[in-house]
N, C-alpha and C. Protein backbone atom coordinates (compact mmCIF):
# COMPACT_ATOMS: atom_id res chain seq x y z
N UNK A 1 3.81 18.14 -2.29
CA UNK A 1 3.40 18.04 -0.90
C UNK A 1 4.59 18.38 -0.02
N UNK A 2 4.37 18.96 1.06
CA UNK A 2 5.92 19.55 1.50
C UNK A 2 5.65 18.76 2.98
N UNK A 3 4.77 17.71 3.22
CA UNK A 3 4.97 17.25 4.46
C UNK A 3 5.37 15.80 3.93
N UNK A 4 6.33 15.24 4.60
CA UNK A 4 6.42 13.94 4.74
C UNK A 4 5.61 12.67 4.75
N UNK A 5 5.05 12.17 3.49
CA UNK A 5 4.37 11.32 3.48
C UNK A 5 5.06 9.48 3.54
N UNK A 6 4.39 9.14 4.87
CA UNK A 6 4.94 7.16 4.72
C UNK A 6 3.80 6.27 4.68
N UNK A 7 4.08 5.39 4.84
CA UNK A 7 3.47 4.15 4.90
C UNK A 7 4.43 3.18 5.84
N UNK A 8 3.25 2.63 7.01
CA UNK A 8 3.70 1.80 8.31
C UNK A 8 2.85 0.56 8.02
N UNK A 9 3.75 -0.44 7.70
CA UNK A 9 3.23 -1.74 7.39
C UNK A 9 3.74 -2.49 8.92
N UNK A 10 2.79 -3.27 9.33
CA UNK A 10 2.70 -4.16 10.54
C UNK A 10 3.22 -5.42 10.13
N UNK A 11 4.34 -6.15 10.53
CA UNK A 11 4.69 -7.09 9.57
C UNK A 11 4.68 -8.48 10.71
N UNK A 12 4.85 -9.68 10.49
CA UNK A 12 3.79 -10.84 10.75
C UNK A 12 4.78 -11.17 12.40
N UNK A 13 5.92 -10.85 12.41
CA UNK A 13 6.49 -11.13 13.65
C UNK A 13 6.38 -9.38 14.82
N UNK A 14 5.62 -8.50 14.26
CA UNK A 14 5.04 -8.12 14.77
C UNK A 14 6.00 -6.15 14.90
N UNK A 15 7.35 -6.32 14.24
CA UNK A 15 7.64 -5.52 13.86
C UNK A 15 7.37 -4.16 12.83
N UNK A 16 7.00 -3.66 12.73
CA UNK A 16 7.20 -2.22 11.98
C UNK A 16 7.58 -1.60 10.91
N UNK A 17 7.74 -1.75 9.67
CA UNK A 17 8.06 -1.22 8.72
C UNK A 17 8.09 -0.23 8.13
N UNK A 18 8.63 0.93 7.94
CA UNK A 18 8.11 2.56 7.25
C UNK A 18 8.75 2.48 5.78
N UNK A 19 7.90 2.87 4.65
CA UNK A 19 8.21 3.08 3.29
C UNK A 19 8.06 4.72 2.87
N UNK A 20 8.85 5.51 2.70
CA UNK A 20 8.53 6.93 2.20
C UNK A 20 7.75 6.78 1.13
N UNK A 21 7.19 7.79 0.72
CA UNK A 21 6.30 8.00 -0.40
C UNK A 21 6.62 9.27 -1.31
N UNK A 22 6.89 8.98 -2.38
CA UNK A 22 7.61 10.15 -3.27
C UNK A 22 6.06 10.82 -3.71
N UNK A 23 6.08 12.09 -4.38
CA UNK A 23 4.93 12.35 -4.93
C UNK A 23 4.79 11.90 -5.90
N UNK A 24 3.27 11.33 -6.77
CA UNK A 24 3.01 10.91 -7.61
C UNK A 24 2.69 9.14 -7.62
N UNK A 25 2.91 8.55 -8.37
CA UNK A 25 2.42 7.22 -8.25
C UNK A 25 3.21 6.29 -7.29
N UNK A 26 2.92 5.74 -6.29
CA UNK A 26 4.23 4.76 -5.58
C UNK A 26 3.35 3.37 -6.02
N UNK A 27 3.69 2.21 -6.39
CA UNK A 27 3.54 0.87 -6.25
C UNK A 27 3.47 -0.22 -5.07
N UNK A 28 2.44 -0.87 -4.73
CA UNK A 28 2.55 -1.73 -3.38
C UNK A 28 2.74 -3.04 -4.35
N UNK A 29 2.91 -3.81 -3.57
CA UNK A 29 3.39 -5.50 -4.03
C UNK A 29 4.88 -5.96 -3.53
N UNK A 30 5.11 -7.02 -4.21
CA UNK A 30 5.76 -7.66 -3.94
C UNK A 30 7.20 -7.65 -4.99
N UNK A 31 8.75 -7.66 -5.30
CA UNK A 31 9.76 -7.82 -6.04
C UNK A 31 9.58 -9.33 -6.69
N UNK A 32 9.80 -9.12 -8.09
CA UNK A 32 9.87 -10.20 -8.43
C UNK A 32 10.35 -9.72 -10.17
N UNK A 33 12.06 -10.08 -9.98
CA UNK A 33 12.32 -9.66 -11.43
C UNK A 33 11.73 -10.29 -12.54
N UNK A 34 11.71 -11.76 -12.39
CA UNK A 34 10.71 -12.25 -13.72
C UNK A 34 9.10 -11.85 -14.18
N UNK A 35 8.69 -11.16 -13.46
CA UNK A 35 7.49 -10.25 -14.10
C UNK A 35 7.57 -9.22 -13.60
N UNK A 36 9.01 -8.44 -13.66
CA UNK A 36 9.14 -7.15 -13.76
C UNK A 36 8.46 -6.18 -12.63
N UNK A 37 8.20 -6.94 -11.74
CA UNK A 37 7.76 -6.20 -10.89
C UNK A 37 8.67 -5.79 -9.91
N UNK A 38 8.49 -4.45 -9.54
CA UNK A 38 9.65 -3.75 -8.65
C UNK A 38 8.84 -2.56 -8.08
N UNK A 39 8.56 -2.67 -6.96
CA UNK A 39 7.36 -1.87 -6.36
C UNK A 39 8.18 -1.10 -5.24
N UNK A 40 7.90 0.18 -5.25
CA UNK A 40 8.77 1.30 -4.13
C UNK A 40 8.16 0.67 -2.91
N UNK A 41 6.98 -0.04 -2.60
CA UNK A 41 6.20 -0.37 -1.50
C UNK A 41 6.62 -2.08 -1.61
N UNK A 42 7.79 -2.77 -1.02
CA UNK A 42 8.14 -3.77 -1.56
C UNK A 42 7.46 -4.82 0.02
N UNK A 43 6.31 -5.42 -0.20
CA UNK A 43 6.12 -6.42 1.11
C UNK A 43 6.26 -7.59 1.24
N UNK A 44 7.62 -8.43 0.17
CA UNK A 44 7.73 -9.50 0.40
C UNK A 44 7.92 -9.73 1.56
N UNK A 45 8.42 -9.30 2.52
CA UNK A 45 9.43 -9.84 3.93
C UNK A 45 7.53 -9.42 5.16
N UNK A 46 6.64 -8.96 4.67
CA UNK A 46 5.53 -8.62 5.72
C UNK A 46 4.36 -9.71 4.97
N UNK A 47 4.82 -10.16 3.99
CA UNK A 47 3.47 -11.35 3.56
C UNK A 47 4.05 -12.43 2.92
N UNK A 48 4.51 -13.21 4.17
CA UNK A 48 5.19 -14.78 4.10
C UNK A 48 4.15 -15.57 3.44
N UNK A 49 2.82 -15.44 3.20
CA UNK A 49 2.06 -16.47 3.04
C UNK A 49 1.56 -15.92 1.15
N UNK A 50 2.12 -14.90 0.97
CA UNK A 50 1.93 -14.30 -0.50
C UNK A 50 0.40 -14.25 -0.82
N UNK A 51 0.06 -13.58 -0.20
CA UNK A 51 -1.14 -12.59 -0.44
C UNK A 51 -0.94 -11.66 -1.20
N UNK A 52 -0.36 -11.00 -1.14
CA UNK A 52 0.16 -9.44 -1.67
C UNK A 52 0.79 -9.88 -3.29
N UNK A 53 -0.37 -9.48 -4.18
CA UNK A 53 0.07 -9.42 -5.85
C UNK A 53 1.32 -8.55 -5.71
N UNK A 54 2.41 -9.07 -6.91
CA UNK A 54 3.26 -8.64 -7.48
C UNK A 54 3.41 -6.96 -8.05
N UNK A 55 1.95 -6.64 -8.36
CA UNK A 55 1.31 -5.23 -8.47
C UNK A 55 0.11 -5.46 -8.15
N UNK A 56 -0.19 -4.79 -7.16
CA UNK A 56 -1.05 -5.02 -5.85
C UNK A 56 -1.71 -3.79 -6.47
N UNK A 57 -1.48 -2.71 -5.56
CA UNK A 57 -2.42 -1.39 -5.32
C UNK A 57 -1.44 -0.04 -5.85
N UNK A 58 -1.53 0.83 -5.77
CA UNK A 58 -1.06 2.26 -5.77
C UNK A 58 -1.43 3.13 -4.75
N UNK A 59 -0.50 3.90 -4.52
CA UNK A 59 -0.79 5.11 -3.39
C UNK A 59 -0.07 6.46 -4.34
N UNK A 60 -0.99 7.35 -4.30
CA UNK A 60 -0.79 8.48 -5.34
C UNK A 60 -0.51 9.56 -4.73
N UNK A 61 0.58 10.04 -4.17
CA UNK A 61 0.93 11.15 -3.77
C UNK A 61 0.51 12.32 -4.23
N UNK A 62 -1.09 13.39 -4.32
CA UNK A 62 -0.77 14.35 -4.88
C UNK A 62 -0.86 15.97 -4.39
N UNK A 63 -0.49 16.86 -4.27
CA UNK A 63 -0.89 17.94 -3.43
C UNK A 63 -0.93 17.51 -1.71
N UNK A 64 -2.04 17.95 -1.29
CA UNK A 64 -2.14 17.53 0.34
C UNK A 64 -3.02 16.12 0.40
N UNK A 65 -2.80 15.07 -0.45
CA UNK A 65 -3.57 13.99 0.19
C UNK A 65 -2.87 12.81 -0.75
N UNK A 66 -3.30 11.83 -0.17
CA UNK A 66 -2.64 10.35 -0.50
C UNK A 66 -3.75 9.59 -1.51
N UNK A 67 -4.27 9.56 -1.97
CA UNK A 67 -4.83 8.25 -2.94
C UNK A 67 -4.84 7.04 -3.28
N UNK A 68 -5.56 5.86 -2.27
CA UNK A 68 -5.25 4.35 -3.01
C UNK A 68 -6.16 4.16 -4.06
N UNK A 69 -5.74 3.17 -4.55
CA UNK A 69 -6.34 2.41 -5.55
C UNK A 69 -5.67 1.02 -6.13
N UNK A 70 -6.78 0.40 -6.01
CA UNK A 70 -6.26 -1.32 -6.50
C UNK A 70 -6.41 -1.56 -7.88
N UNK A 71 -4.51 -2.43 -8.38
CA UNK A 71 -4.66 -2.25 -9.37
C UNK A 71 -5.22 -4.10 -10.50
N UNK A 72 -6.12 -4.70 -9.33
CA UNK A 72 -6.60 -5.93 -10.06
C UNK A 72 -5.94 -7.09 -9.48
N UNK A 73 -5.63 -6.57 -7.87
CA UNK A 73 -5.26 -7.58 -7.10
C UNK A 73 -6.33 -9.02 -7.10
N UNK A 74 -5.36 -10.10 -7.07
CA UNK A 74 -6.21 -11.56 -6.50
C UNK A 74 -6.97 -11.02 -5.16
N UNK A 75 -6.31 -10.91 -4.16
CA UNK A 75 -7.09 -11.00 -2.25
C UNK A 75 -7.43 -9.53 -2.20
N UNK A 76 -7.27 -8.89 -3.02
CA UNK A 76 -8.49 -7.45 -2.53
C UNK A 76 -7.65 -6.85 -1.69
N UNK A 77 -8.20 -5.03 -1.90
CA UNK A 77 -7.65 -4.30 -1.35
C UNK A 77 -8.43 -3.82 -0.32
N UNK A 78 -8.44 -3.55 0.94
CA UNK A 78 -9.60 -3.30 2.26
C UNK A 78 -9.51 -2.05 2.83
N UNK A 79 -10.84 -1.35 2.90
CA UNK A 79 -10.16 -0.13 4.21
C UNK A 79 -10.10 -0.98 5.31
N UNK A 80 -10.28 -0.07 6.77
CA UNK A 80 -10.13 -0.28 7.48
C UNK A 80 -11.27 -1.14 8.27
N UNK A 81 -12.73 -0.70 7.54
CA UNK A 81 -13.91 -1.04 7.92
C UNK A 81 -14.57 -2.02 7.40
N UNK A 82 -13.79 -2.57 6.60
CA UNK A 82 -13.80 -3.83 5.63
C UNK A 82 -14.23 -3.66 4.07
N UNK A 83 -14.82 -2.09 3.90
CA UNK A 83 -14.87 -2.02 2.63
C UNK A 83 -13.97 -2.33 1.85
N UNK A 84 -14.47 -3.48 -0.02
CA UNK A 84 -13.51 -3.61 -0.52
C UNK A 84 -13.09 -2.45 -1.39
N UNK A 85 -11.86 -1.99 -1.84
CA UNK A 85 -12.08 -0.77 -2.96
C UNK A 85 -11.77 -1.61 -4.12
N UNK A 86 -12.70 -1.18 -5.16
CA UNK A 86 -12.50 -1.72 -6.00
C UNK A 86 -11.81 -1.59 -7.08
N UNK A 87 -11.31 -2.44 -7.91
CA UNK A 87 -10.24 -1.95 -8.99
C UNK A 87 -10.63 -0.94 -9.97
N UNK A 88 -9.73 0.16 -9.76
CA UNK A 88 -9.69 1.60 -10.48
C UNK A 88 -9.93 2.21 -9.86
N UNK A 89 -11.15 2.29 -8.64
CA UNK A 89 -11.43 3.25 -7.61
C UNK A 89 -10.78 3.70 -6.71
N UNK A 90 -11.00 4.70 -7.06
CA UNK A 90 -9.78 5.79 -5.87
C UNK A 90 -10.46 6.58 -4.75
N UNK A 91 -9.63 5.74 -3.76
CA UNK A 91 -10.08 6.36 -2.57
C UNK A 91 -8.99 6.99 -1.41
N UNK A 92 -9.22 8.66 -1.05
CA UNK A 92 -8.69 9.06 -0.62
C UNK A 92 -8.27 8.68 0.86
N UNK A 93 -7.45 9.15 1.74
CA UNK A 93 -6.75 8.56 2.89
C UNK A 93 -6.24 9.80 3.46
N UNK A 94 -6.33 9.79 4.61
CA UNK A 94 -5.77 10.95 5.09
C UNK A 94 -4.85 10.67 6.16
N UNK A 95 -4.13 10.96 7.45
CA UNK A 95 -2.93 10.86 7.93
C UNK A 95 -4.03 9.60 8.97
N UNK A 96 -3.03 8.66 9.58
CA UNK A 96 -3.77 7.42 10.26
C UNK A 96 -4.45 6.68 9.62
N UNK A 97 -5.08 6.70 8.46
CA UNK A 97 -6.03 5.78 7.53
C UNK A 97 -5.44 4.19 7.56
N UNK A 98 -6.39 3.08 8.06
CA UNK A 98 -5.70 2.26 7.60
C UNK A 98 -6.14 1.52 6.97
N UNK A 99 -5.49 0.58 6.11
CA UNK A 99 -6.16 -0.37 4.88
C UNK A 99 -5.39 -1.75 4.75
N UNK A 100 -5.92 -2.31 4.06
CA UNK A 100 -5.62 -4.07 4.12
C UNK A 100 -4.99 -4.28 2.82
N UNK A 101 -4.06 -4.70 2.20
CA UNK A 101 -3.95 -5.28 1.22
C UNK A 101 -3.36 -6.72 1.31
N UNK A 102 -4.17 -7.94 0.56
CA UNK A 102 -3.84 -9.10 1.00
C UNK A 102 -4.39 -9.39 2.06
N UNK A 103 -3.31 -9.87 3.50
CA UNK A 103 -3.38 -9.74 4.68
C UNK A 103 -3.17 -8.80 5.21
N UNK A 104 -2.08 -7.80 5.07
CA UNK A 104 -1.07 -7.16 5.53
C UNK A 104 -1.54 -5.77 5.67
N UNK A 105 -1.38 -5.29 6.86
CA UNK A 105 -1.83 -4.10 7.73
C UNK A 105 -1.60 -2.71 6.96
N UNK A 106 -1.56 -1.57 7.09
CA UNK A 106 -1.15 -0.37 6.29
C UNK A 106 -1.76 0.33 7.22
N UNK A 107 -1.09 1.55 7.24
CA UNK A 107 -1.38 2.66 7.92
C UNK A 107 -0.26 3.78 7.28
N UNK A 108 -1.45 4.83 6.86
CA UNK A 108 -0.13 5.92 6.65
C UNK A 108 -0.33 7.13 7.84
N UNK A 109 1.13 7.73 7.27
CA UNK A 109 1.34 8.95 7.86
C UNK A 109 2.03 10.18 7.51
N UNK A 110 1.19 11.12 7.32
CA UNK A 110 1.05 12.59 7.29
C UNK A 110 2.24 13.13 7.92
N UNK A 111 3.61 13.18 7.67
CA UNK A 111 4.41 13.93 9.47
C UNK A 111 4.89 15.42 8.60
């Protein structure tokens, strides 16, 4: 993909967060070395109340489009319209899309 793909997480004091997105698989959740979890999409510091599984969801960088999919989260992964997606299902996203995981806001962007 030769455009700049992020992710803008809304975080609970009301600040802003941007995560780049490499191509190919990126990880959402939370750091936590004792179950090995280490997610490029790291939202401990945007979900104080720990919603957000340790391996939450995926965002799949491939060609010209983004791909989520939940990977067997506890609190569910949401679009924007409240659909839940369900685990394994992949659903595409395009620049502004936004989605819920846990609590915690998401919005990407296309730049």
């Amino acid at each position: 993909m030769s455009k700049t793909v992020s992710i803008l997480v809304k975080r609970e004091d009301g600040r802003i967060a941007s995560f780049s997105l490499e191509e190919g698989e990126n990880l959402i959740g939370r750091w936590d070395p004792d179950a090995r979890a280490y997610p490029e999409i790291d939202l401990t510091e945007a979900d104080p109340e720990m919603k957000v599984s340790r391996k939450h969801a995926t965002l799949i960088v491939e060609d010209d489009h983004v791909i989520l999919s939940d990977i067997g989260s506890r609190n569910g992964t949401y679009l924007k319209d409240g659909t839940k997606v369900e685990e394994g299902n992949r659903v595409k996203l395009g620049d502004q899309d936004e989605f819920i995981v846990g609590k915690t806001c998401c919005r990407i962007s296309l730049g």
